[in-house]
C-alpha atoms as a PDB file:
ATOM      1  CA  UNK A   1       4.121 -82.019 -56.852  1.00  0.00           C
ATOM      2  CA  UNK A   2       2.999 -80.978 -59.790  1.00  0.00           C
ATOM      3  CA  UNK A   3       3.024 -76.919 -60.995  1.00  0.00           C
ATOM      4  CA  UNK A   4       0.054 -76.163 -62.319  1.00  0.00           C
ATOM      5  CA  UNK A   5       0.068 -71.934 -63.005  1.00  0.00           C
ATOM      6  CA  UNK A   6       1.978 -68.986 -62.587  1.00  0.00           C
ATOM      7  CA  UNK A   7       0.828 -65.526 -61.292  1.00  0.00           C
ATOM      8  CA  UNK A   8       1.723 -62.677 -63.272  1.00  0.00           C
ATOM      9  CA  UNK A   9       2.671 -59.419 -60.903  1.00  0.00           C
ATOM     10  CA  UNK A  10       4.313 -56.311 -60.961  1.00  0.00           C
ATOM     11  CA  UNK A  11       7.339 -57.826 -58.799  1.00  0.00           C
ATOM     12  CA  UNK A  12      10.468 -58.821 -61.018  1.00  0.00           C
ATOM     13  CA  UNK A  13      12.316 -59.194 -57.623  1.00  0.00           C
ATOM     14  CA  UNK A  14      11.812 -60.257 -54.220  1.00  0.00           C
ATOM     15  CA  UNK A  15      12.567 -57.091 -52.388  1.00  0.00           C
ATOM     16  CA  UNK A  16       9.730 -54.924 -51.694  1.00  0.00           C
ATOM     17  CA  UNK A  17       7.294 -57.877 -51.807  1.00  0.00           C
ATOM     18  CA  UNK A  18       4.513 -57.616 -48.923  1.00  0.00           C
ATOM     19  CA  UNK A  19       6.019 -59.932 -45.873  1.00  0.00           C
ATOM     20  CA  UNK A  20       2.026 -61.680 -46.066  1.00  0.00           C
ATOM     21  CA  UNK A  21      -0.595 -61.506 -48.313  1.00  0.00           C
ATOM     22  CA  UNK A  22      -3.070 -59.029 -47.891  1.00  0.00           C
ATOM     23  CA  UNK A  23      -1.340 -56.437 -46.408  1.00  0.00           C
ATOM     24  CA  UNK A  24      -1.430 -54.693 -49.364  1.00  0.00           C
ATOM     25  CA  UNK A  25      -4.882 -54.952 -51.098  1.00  0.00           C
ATOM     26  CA  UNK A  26      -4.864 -53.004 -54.060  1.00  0.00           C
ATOM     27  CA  UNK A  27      -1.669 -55.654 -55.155  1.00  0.00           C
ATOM     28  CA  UNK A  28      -2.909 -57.374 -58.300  1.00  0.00           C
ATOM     29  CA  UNK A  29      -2.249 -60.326 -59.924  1.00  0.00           C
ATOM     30  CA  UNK A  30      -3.081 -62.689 -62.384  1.00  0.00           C
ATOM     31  CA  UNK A  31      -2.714 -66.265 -62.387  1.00  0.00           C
ATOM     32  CA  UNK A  32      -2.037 -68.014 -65.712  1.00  0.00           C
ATOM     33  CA  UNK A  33      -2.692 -72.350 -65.910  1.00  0.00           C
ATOM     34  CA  UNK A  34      -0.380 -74.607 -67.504  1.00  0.00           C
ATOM     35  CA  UNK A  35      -1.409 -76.008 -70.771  1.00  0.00           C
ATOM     36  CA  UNK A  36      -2.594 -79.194 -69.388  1.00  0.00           C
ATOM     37  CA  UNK A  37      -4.453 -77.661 -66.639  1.00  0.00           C
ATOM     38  CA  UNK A  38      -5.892 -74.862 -68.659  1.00  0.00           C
ATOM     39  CA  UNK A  39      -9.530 -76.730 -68.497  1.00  0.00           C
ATOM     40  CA  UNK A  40     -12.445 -74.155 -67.580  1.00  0.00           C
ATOM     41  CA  UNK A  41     -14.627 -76.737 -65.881  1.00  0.00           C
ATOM     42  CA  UNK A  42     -12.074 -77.554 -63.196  1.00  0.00           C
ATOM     43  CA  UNK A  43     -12.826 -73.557 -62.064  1.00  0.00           C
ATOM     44  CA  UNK A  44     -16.521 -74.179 -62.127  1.00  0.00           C
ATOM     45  CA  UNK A  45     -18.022 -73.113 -59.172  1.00  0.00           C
ATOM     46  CA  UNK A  46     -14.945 -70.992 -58.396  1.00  0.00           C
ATOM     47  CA  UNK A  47     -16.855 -67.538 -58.924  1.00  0.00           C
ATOM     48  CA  UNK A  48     -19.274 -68.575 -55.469  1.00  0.00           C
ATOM     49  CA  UNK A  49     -16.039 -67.476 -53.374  1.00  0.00           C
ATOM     50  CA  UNK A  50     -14.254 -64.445 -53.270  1.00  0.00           C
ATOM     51  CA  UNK A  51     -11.138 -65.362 -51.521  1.00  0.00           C
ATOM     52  CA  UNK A  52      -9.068 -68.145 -52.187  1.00  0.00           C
ATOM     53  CA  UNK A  53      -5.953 -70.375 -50.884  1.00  0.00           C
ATOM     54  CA  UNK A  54      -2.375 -70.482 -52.978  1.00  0.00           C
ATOM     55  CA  UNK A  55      -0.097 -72.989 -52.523  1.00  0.00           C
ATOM     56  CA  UNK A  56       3.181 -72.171 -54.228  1.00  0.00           C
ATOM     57  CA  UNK A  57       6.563 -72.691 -54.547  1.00  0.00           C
ATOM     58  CA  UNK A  58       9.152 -70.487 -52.578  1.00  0.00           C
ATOM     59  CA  UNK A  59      12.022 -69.355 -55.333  1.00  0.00           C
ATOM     60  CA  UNK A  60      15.369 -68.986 -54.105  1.00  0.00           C
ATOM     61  CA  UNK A  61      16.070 -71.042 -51.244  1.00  0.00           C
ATOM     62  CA  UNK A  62      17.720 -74.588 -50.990  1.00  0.00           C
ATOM     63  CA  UNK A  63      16.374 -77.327 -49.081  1.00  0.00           C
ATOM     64  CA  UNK A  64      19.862 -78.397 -48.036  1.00  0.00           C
ATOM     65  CA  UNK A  65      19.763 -75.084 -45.932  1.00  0.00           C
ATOM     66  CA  UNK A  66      16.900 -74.694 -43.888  1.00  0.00           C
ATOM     67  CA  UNK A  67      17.459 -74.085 -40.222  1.00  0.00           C
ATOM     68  CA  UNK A  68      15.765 -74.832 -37.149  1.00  0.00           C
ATOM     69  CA  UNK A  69      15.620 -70.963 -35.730  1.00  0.00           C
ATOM     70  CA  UNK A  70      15.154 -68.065 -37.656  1.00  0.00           C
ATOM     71  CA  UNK A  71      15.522 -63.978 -37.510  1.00  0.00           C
ATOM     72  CA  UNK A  72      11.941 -63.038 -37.999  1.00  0.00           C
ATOM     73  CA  UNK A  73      12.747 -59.315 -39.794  1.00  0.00           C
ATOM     74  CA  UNK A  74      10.082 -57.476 -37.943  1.00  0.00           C
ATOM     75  CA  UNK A  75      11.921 -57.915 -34.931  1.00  0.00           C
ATOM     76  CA  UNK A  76      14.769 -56.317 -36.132  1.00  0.00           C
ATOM     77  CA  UNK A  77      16.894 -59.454 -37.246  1.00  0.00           C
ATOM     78  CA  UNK A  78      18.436 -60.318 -33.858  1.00  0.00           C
ATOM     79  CA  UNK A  79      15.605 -62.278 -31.586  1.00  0.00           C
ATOM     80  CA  UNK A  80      15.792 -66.064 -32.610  1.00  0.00           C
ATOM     81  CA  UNK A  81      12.461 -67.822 -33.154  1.00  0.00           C
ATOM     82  CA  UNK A  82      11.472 -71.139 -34.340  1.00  0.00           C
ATOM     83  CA  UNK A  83      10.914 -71.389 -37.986  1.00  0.00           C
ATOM     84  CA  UNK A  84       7.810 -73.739 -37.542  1.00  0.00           C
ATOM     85  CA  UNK A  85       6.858 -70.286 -35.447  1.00  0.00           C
ATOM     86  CA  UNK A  86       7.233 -68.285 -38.570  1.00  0.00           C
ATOM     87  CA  UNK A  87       6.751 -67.961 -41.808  1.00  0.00           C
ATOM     88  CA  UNK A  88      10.136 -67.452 -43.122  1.00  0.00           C
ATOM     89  CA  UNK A  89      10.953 -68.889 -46.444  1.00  0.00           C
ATOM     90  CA  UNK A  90      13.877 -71.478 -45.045  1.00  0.00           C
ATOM     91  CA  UNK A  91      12.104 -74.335 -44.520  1.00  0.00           C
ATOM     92  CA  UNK A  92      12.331 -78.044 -45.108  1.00  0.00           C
ATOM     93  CA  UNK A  93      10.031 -77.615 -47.788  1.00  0.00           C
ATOM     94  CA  UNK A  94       9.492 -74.752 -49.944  1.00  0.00           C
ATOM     95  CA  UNK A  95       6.021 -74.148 -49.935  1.00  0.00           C
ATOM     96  CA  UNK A  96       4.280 -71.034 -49.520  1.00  0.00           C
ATOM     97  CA  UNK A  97       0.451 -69.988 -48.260  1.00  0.00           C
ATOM     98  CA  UNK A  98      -1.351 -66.825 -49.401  1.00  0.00           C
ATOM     99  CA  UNK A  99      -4.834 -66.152 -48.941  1.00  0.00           C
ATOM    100  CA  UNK A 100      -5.967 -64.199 -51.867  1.00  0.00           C
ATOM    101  CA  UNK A 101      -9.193 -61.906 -53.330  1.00  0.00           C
ATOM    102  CA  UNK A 102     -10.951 -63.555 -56.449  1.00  0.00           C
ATOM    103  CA  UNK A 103     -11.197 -60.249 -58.249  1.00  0.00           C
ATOM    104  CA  UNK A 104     -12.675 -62.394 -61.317  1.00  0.00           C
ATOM    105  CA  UNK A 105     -12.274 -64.674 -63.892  1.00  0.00           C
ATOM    106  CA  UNK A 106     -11.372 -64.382 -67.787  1.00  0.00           C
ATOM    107  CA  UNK A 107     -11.263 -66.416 -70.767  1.00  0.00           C
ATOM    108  CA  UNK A 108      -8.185 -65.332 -72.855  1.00  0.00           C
ATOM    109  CA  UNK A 109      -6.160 -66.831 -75.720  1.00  0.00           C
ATOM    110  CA  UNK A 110      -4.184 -68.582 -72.448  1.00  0.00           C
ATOM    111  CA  UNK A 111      -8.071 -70.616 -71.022  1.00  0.00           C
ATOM    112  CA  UNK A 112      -9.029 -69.049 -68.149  1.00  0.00           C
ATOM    113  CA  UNK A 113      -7.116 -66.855 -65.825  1.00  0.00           C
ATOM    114  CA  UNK A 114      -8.061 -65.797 -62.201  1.00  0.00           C
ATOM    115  CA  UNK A 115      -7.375 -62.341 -61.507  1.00  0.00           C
ATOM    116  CA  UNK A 116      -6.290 -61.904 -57.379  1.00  0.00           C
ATOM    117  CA  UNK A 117      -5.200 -58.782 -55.059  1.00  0.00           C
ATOM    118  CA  UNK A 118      -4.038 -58.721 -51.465  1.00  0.00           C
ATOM    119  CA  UNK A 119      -0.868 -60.892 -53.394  1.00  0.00           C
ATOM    120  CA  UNK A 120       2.630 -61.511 -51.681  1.00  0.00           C
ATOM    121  CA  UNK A 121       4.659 -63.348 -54.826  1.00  0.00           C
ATOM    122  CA  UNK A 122       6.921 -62.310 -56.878  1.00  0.00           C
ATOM    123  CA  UNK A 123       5.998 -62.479 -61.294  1.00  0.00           C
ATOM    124  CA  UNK A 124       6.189 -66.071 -62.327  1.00  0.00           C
ATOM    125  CA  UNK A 125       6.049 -68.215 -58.739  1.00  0.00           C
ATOM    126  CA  UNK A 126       5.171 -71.214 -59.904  1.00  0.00           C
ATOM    127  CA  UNK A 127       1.230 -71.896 -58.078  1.00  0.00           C
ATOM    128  CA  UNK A 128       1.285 -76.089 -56.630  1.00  0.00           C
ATOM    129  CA  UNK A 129      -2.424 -75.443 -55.633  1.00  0.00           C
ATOM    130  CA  UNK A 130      -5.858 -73.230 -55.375  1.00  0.00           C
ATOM    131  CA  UNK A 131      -8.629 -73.677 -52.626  1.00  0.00           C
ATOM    132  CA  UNK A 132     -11.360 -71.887 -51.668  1.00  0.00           C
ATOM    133  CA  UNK A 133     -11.112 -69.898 -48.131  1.00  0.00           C
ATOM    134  CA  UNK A 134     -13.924 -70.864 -46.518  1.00  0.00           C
ATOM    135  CA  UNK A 135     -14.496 -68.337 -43.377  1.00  0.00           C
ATOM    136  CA  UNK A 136     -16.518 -70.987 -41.092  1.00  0.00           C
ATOM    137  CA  UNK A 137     -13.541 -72.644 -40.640  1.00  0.00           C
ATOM    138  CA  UNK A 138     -10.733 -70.817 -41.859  1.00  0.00           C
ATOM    139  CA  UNK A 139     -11.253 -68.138 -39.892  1.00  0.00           C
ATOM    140  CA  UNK A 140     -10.357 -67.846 -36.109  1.00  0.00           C
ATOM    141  CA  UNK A 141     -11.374 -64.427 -34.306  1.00  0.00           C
ATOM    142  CA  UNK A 142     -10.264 -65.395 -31.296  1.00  0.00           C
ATOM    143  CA  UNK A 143      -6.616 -66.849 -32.698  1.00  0.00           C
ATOM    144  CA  UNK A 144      -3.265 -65.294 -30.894  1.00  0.00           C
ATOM    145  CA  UNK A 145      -1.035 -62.978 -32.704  1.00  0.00           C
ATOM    146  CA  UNK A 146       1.979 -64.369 -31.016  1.00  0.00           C
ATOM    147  CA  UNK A 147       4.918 -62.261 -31.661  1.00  0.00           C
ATOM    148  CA  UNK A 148       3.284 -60.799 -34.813  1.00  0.00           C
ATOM    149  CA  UNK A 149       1.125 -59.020 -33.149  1.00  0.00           C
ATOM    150  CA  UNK A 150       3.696 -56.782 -31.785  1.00  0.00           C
ATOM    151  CA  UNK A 151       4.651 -55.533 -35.501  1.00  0.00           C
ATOM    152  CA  UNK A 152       1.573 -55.709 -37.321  1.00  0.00           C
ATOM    153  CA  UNK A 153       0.612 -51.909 -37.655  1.00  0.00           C
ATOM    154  CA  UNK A 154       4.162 -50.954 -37.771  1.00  0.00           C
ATOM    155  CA  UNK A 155       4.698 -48.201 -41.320  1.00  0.00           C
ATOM    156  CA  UNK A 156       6.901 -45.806 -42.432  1.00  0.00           C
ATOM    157  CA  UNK A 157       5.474 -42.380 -43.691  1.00  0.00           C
ATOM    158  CA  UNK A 158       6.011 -42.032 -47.002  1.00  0.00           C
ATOM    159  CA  UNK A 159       7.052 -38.681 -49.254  1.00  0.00           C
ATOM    160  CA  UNK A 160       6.456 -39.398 -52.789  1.00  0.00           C
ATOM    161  CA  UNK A 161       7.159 -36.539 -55.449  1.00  0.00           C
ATOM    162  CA  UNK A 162       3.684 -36.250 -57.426  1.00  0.00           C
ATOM    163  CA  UNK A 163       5.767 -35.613 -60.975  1.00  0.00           C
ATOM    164  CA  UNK A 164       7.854 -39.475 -59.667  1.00  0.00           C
ATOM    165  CA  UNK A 165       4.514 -40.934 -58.714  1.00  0.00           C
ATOM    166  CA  UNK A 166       2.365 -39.808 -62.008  1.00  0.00           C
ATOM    167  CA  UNK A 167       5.202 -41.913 -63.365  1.00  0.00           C
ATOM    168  CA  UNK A 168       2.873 -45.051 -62.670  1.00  0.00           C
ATOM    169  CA  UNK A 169      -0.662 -45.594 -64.138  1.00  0.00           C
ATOM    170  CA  UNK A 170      -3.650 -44.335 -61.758  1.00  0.00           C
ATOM    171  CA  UNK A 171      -4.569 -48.129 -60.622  1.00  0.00           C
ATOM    172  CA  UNK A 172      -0.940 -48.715 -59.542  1.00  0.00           C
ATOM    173  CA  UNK A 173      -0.252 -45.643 -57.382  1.00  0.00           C
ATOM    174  CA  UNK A 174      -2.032 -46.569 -54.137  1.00  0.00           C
ATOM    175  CA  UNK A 175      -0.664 -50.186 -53.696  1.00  0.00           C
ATOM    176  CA  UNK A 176       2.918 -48.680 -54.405  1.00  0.00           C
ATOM    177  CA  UNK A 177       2.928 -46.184 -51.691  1.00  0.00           C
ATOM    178  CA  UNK A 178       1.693 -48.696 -49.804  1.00  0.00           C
ATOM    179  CA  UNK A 179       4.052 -51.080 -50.609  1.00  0.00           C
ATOM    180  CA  UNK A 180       6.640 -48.455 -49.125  1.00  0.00           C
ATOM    181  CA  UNK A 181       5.031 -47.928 -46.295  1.00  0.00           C
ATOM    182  CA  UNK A 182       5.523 -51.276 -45.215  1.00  0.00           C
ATOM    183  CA  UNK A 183       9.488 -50.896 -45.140  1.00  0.00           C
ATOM    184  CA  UNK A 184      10.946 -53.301 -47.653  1.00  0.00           C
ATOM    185  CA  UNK A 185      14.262 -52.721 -46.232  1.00  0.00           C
ATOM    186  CA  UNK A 186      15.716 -55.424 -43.984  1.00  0.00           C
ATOM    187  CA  UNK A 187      14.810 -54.250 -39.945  1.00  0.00           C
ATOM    188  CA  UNK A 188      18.603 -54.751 -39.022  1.00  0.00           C
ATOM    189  CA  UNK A 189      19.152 -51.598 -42.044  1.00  0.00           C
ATOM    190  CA  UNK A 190      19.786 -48.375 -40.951  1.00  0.00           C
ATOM    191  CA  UNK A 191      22.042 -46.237 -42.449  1.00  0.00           C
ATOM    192  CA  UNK A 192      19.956 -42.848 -43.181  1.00  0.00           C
ATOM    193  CA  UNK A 193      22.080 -42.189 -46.360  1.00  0.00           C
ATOM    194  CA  UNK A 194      21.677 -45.847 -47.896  1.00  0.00           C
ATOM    195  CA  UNK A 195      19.772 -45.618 -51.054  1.00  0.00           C
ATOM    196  CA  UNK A 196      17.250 -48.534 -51.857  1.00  0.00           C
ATOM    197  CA  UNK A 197      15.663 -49.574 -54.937  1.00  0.00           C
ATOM    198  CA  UNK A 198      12.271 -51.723 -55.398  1.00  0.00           C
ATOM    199  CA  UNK A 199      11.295 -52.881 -58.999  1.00  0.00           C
ATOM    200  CA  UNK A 200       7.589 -52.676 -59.600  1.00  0.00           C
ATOM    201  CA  UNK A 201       5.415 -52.464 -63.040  1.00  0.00           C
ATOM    202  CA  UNK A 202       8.663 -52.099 -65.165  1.00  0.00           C
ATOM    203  CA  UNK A 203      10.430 -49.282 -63.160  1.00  0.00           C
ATOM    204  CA  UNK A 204      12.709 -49.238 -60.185  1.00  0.00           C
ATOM    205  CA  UNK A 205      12.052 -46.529 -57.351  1.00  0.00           C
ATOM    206  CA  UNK A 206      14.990 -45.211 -55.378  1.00  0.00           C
ATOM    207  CA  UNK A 207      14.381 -44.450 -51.756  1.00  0.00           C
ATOM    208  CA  UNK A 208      15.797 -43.385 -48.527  1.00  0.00           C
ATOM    209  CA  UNK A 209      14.683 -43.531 -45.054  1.00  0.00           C
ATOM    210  CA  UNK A 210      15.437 -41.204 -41.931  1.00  0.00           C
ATOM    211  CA  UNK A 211      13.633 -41.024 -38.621  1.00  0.00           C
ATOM    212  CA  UNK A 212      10.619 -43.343 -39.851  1.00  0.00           C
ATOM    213  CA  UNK A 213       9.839 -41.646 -42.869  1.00  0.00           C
ATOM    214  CA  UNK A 214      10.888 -42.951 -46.616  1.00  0.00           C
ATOM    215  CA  UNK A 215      11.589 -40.490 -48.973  1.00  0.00           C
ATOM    216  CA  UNK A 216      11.385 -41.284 -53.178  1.00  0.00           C
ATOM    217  CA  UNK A 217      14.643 -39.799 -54.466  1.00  0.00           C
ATOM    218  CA  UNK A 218      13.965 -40.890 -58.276  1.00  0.00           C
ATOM    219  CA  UNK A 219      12.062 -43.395 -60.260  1.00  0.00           C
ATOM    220  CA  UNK A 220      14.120 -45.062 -63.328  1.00  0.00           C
ATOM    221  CA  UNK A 221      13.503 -47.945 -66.122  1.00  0.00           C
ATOM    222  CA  UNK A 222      13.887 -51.120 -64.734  1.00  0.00           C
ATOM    223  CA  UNK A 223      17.073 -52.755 -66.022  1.00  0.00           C
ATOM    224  CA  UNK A 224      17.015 -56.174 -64.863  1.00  0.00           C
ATOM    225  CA  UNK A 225      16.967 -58.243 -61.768  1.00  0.00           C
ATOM    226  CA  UNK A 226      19.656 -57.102 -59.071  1.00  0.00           C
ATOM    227  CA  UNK A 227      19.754 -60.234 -57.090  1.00  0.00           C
END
């Protein structure tokens, strides 16, 4: 398949990344075309939707190694569930699904670039594909949860210095404390004096967590990736 964009974001890393898109909505992105594909009338008509399908490529995970049964991390990394059940990242193919917001479109000095929130990728995932979400038949009210539905409003209270957090600009603020509220760590973690970092818009914030709530310890220049 061919890549044919890249979303920009304000994840250098993988940890800390929403576990599905639109969890988080104020996350922003922006999603930059490949030279060849940077041709403004294949988006025409693209501005009649306002959420959209990505198709992308998973980073960081080896064909060779999928496996048949997974440790879904919401369930606290020791009940075993099919990976066709899930949506874990170990699969025979590594290809991801988001369903994102069309915040707008722009022409820049790279064609035109879609700007998206509610994202789940890390800076640079290479994009395979874009379709419109069409809510006639994408979207299934009556659809079971499964095991999902146990976890889904499960968050961490969050205590975030106001000097650490006037650190970030106003627009980022909200989808980083929400970000943390989601519990980046793995659900098999905890060790109340473990100190955690997540990278986000050029800075890495140190954390703790005790008794369900996750406390901001410091907020320092990001210094590279630490995976």
């Amino acid at each position: 398949m061919e890549i044919i964009a890249h979303i920009e974001t304000d994840f250098p890393e993988k940890f800390g990344i929403p576990r599905q898109s639109g969890l988080v909505k104020e996350l922003r992105g922006t999603i930059v075309f490949e030279p060849e594909y940077r041709r403004s009338d294949a988006l025409k008509g693209i501005e009649g939707f306002n959420y959209l399908w990505l198709l992308w490529k998973f980073e960081g995970t080896d064909r060779q190694h999928w496996a048949a049964t997974v440790k879904p991390p919401r369930l606290g990394g020791n009940t075993t569930m099919g990976v066709f059940a899930t949506r874990s990242p170990f699969r025979p193919n590594a290809i991801g699904l988001s369903s994102v917001k069309l915040e707008g479109t722009a022409m820049t000095d790279r064609g035109m670039v879609l700007h998206v929130s509610g994202i789940d990728l890390r800076d640079q995932t290479p994009i395979y594909d874009i379709k419109p979400y069409l809510p006639y038949v994408d979207c299934h009210p009556d659809a079971r949860e499964g095991f999902a539905g146990k976890v889904k409003d499960y968050r961490l209270d969050v205590v975030f210095p106001g000097d650490l957090l006037e650190i970030f600009p106003q627009e980022k603020r909200k989808a980083l404390v929400q970000v943390l509220e989601q519990d980046p760590r793995p659900s098999y973690h905890e060790d109340p004096g473990r100190r955690y970092g997540v990278a986000f818009a050029g800075k890495d914030v140190h954390f703790t967590v005790k008794d369900g709530v996750l406390t901001v310890t410091d907020v320092v220049e990001y210094k590279g990736k630490k995976e």
